[in-house]
Protein backbone atom coordinates (compact mmCIF):
# COMPACT_ATOMS: atom_id res chain seq x y z
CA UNK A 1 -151.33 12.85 56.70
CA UNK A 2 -153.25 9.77 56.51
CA UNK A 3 -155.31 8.75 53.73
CA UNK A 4 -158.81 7.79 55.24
CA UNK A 5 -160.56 4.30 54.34
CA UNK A 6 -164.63 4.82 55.00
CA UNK A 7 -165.43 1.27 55.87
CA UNK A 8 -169.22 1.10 55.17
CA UNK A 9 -170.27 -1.55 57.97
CA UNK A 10 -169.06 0.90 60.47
CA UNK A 11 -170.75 1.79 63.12
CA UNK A 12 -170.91 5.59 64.39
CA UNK A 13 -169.92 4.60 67.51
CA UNK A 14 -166.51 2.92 66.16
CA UNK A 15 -166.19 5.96 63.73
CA UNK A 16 -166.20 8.33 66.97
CA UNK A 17 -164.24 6.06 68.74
CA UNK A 18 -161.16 5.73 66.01
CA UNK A 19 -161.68 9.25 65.15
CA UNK A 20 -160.97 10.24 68.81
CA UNK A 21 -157.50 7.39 68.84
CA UNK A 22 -156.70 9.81 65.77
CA UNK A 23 -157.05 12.74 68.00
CA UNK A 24 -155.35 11.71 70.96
CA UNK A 25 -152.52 9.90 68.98
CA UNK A 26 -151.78 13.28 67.12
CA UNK A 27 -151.97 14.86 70.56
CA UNK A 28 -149.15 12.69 71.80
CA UNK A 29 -145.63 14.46 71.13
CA UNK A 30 -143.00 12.48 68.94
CA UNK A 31 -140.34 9.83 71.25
CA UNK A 32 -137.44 11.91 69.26
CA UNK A 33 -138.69 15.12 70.07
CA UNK A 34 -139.42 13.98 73.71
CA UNK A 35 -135.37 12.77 74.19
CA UNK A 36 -134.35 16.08 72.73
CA UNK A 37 -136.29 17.95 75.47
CA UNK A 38 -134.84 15.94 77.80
CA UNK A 39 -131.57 16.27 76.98
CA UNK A 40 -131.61 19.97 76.88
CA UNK A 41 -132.86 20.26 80.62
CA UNK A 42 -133.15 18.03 83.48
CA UNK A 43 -135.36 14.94 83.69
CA UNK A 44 -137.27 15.89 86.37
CA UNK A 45 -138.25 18.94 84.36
CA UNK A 46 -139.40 16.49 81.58
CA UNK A 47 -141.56 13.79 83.92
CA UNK A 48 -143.45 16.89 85.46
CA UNK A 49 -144.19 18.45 81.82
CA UNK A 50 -145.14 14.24 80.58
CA UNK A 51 -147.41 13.88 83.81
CA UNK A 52 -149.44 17.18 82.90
CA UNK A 53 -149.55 16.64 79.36
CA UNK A 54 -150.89 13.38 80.18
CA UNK A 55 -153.35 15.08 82.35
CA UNK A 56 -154.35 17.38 79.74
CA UNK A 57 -155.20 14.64 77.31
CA UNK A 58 -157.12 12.67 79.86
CA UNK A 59 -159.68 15.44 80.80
CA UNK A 60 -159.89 16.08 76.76
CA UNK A 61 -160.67 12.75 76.07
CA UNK A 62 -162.75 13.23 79.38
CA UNK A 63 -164.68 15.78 78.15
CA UNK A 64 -164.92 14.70 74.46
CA UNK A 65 -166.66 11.11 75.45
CA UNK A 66 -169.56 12.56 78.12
């Protein structure tokens, strides 16, 4: 996908932190595939699906840090 860059003065903190962005970035569905759900059924459908998914990846990240 990406091709990674090892930067040697980084710190393993800000190697766990970027390599949990990565994570919860690739977590995060596409805008185009987002307007195509939406489309197909209602919006309210969508907002409740959005509001869990961003639940979802808020415990992860949750759960991944402590």
């Amino acid at each position: 996908m990406y091709k990674k860059k090892e930067v040697p003065t980084q710190s393993i903190g800000t190697r766990i932190g970027f390599s949990l962005l990565k994570s919860y970035f690739d977590m995060i569905p596409h805008e185009g595939l987002i307007k195509r759900l939406s489309e197909k059924r209602g919006s309210d459908a969508e907002h409740r699906n959005q509001d869990k998914k961003k639940k979802e990846i808020r415990n992860f990240l949750f759960q991944h840090i402590i």
